[in-house]
PDB file of N, CA and C in Angstrom:
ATOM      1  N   UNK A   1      -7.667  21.423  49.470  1.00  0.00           N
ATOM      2  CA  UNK A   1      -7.531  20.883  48.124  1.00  0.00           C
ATOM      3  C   UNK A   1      -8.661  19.886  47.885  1.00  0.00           C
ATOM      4  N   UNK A   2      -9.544  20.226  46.632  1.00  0.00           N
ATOM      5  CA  UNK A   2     -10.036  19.126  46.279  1.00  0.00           C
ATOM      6  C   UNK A   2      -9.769  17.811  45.977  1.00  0.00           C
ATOM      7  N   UNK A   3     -10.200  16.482  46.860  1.00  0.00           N
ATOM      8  CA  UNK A   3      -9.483  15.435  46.853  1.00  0.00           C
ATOM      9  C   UNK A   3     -10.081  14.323  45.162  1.00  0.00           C
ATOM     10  N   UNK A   4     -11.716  15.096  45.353  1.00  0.00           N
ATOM     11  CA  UNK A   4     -11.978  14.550  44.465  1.00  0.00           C
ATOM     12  C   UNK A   4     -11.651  15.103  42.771  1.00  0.00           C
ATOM     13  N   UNK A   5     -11.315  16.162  42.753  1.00  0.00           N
ATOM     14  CA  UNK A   5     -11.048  16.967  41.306  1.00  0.00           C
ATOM     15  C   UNK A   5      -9.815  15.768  40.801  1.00  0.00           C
ATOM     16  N   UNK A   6      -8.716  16.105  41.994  1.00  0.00           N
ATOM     17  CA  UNK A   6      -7.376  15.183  41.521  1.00  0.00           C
ATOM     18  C   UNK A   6      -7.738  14.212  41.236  1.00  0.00           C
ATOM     19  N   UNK A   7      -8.155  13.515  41.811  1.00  0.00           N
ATOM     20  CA  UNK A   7      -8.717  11.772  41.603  1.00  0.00           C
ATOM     21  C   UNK A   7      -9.050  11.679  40.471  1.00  0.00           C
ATOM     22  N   UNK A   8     -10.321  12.661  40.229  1.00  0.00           N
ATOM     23  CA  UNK A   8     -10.580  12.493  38.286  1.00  0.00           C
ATOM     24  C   UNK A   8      -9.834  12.671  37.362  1.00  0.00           C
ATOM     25  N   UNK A   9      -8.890  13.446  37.561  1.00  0.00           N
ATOM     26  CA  UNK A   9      -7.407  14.343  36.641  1.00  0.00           C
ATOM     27  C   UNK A   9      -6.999  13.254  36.742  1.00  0.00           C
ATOM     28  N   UNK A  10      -6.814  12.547  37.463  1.00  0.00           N
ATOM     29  CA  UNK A  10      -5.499  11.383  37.649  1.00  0.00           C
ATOM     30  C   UNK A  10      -5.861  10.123  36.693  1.00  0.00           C
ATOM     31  N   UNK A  11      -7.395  10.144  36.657  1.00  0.00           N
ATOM     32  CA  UNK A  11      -7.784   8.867  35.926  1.00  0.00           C
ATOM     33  C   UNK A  11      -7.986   9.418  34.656  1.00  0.00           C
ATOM     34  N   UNK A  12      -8.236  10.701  34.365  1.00  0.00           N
ATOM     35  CA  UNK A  12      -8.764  10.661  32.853  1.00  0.00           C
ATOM     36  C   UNK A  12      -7.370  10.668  32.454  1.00  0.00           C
ATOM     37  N   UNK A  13      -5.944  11.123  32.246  1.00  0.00           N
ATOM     38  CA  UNK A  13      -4.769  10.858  32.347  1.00  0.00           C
ATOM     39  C   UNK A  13      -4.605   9.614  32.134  1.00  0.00           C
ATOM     40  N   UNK A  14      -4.978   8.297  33.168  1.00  0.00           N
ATOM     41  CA  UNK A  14      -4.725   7.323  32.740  1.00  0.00           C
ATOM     42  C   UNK A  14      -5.064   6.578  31.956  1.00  0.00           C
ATOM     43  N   UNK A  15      -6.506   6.755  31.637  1.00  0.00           N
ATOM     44  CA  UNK A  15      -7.391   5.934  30.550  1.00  0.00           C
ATOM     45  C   UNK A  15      -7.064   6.955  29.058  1.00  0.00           C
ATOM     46  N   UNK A  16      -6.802   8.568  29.221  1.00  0.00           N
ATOM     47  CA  UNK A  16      -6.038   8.775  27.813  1.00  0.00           C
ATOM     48  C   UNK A  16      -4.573   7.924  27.591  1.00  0.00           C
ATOM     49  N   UNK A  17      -3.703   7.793  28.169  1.00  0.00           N
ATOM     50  CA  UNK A  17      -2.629   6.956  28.463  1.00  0.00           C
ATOM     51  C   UNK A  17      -2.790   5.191  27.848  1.00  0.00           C
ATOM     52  N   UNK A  18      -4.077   4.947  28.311  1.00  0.00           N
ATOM     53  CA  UNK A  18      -4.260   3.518  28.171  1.00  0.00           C
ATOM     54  C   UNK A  18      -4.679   3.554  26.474  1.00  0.00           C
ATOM     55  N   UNK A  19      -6.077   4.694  26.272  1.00  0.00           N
ATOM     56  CA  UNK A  19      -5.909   4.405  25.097  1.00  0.00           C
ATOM     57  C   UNK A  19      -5.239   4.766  24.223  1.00  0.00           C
ATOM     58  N   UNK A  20      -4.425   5.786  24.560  1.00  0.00           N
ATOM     59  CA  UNK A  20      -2.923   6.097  23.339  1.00  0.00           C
ATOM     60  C   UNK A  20      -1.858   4.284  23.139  1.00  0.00           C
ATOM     61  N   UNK A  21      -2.085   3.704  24.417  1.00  0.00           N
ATOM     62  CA  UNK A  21      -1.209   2.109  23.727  1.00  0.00           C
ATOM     63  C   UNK A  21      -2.003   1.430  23.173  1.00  0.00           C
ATOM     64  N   UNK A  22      -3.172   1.199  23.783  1.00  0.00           N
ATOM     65  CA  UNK A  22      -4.087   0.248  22.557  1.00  0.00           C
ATOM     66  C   UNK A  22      -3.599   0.897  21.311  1.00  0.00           C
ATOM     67  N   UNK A  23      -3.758   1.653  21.083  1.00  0.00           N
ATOM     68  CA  UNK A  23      -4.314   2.476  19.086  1.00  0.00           C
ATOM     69  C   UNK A  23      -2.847   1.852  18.943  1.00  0.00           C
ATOM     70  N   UNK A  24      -1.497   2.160  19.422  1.00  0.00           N
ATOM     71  CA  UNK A  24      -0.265   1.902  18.982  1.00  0.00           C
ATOM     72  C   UNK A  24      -0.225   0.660  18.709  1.00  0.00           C
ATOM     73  N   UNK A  25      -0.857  -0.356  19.686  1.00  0.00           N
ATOM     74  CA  UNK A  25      -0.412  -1.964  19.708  1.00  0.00           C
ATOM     75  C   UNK A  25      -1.273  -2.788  18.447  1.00  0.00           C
ATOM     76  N   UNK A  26      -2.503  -2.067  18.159  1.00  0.00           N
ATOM     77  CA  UNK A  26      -3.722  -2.038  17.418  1.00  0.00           C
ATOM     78  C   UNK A  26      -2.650  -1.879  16.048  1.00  0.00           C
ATOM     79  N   UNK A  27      -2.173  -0.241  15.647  1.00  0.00           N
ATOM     80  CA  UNK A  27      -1.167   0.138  14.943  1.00  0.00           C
ATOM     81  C   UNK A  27      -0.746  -0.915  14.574  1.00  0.00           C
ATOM     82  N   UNK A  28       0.620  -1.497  15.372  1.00  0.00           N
ATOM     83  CA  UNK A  28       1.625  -2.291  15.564  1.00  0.00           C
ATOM     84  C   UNK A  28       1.382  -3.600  14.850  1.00  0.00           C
ATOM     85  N   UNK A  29      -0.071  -4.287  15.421  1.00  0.00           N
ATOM     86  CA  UNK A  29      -0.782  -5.809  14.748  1.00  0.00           C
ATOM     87  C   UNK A  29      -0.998  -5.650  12.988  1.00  0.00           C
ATOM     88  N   UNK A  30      -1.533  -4.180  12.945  1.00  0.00           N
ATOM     89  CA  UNK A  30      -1.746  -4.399  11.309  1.00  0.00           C
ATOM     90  C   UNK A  30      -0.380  -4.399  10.657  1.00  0.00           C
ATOM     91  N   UNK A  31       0.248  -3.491  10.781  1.00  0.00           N
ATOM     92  CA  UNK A  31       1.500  -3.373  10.132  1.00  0.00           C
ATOM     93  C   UNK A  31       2.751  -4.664  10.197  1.00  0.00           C
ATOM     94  N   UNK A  32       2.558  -5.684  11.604  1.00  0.00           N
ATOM     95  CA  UNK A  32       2.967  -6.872  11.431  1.00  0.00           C
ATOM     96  C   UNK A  32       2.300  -7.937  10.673  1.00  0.00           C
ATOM     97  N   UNK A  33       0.856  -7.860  10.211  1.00  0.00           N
ATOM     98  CA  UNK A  33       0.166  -8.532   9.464  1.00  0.00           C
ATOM     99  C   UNK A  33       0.111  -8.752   8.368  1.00  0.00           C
ATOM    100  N   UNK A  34       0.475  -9.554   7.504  1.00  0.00           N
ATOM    101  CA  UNK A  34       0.675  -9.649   5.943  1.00  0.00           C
ATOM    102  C   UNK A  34      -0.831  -9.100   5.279  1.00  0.00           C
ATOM    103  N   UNK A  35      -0.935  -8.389   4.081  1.00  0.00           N
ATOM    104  CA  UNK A  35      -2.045  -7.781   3.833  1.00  0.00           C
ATOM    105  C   UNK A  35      -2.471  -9.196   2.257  1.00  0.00           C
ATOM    106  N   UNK A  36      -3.586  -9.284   2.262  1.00  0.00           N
ATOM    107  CA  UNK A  36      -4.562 -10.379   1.815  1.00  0.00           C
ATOM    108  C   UNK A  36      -5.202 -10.158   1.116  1.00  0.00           C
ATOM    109  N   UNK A  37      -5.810  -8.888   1.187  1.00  0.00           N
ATOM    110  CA  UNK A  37      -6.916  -8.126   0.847  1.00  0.00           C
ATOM    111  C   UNK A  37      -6.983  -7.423  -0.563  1.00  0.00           C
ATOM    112  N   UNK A  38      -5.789  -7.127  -0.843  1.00  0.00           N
ATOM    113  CA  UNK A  38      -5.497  -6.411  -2.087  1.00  0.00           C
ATOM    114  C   UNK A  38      -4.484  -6.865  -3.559  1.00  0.00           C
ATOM    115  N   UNK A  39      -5.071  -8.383  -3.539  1.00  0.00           N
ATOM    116  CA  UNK A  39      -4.123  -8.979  -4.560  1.00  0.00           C
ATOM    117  C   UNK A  39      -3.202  -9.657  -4.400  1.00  0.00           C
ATOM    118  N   UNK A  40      -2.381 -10.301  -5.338  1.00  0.00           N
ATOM    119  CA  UNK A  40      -1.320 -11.138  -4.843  1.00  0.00           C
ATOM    120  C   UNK A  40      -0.100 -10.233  -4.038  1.00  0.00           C
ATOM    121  N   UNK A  41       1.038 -10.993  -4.224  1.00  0.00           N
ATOM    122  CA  UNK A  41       1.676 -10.262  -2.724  1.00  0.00           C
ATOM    123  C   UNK A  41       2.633 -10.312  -4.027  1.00  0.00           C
ATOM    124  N   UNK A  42       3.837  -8.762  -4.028  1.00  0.00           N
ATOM    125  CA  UNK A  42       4.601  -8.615  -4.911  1.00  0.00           C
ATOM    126  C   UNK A  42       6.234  -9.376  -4.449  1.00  0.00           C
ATOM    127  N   UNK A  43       6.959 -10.334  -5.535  1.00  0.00           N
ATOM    128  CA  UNK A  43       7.957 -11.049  -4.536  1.00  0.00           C
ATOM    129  C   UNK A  43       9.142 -10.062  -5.053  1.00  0.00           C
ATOM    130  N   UNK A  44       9.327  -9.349  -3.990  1.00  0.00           N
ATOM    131  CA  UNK A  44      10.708  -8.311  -4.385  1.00  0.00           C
ATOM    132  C   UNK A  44      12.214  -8.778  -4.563  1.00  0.00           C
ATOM    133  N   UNK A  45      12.212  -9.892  -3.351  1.00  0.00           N
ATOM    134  CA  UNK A  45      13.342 -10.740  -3.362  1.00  0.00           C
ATOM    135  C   UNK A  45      13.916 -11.570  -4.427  1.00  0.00           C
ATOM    136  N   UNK A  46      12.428 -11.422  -5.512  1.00  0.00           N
ATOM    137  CA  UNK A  46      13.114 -12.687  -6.643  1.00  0.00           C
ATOM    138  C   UNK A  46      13.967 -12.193  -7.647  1.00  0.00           C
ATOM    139  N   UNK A  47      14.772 -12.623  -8.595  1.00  0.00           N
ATOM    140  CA  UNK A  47      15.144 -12.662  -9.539  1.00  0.00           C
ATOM    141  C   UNK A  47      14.267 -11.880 -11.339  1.00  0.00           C
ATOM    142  N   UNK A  48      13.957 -10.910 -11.684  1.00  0.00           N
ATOM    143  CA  UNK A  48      13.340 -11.209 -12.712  1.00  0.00           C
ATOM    144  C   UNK A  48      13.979 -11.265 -14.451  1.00  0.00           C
ATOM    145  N   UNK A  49      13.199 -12.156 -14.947  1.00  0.00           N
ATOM    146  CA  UNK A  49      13.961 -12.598 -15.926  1.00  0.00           C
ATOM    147  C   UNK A  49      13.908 -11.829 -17.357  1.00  0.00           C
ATOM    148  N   UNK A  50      14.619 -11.686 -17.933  1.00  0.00           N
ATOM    149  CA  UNK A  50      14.093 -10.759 -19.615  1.00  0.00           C
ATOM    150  C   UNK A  50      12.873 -11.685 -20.223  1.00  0.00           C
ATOM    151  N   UNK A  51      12.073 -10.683 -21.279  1.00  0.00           N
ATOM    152  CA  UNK A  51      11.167 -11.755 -22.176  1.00  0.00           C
ATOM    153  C   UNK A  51      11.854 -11.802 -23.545  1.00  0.00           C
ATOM    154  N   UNK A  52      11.941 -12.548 -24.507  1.00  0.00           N
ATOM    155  CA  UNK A  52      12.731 -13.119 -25.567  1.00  0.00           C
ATOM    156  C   UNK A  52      11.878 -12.262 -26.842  1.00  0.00           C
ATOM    157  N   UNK A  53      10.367 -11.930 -26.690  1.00  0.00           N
ATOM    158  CA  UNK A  53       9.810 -11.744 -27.743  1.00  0.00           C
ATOM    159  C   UNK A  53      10.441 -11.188 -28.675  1.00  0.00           C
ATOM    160  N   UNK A  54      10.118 -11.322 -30.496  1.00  0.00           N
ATOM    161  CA  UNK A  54      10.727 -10.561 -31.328  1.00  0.00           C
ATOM    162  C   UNK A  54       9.540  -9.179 -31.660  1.00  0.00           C
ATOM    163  N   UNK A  55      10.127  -7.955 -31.872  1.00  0.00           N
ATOM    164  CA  UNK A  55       9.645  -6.835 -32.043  1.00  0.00           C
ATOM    165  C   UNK A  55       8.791  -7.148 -33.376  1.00  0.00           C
ATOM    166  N   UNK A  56       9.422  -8.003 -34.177  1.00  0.00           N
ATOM    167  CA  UNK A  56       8.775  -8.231 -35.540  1.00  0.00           C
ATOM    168  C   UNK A  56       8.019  -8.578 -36.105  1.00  0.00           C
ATOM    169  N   UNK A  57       7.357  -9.487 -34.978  1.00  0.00           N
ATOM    170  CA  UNK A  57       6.298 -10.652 -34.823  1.00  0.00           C
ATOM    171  C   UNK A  57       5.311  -9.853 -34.591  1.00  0.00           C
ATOM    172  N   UNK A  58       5.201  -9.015 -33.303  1.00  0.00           N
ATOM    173  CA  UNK A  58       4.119  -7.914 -32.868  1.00  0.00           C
ATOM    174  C   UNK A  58       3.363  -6.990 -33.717  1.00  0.00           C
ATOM    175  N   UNK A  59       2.517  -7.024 -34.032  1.00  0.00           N
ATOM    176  CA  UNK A  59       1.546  -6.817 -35.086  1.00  0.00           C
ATOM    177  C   UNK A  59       1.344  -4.789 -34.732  1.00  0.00           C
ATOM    178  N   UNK A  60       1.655  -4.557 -33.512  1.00  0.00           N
ATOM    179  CA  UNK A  60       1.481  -2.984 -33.019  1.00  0.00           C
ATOM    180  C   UNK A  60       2.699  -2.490 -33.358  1.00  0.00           C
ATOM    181  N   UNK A  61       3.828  -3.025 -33.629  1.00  0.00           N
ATOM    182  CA  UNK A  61       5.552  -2.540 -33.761  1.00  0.00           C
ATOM    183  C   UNK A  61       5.481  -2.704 -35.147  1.00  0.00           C
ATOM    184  N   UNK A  62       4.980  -3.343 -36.198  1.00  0.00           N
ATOM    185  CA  UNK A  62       5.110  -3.135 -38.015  1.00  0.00           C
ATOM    186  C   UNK A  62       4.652  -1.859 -38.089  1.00  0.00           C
ATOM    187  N   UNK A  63       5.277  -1.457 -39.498  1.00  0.00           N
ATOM    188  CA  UNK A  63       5.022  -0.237 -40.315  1.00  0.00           C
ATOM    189  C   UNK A  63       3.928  -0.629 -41.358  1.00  0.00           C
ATOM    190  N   UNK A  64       3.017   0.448 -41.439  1.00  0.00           N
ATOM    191  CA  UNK A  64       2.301  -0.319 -42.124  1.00  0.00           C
ATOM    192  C   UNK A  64       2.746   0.413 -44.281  1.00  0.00           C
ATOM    193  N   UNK A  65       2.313  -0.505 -44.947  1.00  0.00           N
ATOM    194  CA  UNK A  65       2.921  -0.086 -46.147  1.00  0.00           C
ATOM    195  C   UNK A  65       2.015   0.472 -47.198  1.00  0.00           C
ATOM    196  N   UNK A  66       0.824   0.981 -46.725  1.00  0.00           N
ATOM    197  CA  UNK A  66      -0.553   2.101 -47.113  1.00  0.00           C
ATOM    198  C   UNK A  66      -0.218   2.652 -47.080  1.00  0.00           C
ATOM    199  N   UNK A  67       0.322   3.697 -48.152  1.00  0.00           N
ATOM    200  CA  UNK A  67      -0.245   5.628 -47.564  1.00  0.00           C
ATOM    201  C   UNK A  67      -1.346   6.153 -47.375  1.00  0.00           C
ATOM    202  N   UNK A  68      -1.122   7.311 -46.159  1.00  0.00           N
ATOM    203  CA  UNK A  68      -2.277   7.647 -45.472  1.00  0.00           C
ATOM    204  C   UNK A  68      -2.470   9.529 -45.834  1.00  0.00           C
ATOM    205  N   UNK A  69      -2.260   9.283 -47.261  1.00  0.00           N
ATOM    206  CA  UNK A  69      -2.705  10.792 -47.672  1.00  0.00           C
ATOM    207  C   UNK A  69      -3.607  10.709 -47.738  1.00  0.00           C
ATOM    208  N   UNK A  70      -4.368  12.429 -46.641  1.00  0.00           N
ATOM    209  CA  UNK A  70      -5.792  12.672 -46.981  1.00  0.00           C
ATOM    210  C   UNK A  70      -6.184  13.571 -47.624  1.00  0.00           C
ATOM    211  N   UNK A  71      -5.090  14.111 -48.413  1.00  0.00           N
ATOM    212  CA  UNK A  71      -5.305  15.913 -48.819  1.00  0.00           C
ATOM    213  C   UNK A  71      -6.454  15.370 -50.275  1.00  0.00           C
ATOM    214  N   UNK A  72      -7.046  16.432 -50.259  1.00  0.00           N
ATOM    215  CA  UNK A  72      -8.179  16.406 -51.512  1.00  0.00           C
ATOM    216  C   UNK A  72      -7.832  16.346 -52.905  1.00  0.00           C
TER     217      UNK A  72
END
């Protein structure tokens, strides 16, 4: 039996092994890491409140009181 073939089998095995936990633990750090990068942070936990505005006030919600005939 080749003593040296096994020996190499045995290590490339272990260093694929080693780096399959890095990438996971690597994985693991971002996903425990609050993200920073992309805006404020959304607070899900809070409360949100109604807005009071009146529909009437809003200048896009009036009817307007022109007619808009275009026939000739």
């Amino acid at each position: 039996m080749n003593r040296k073939a096994t020996f190499a089998k045995r290590q490339r095995e272990s260093d694929l092994k080693d780096h399959a936990r890095q990438k996971i633990e690597r994985k693991a750090a971002r996903q425990a890491s609050p993200r920073t990068t992309k805006g404020p942070e959304i607070a899900w936990d809070e409360q949100t409140q109604a807005t009071t505005e009146d529909p009437a006030n809003d200048a896009a919600n009036q009817v307007s009181l022109v007619p808009t005939d275009d026939s000739p």
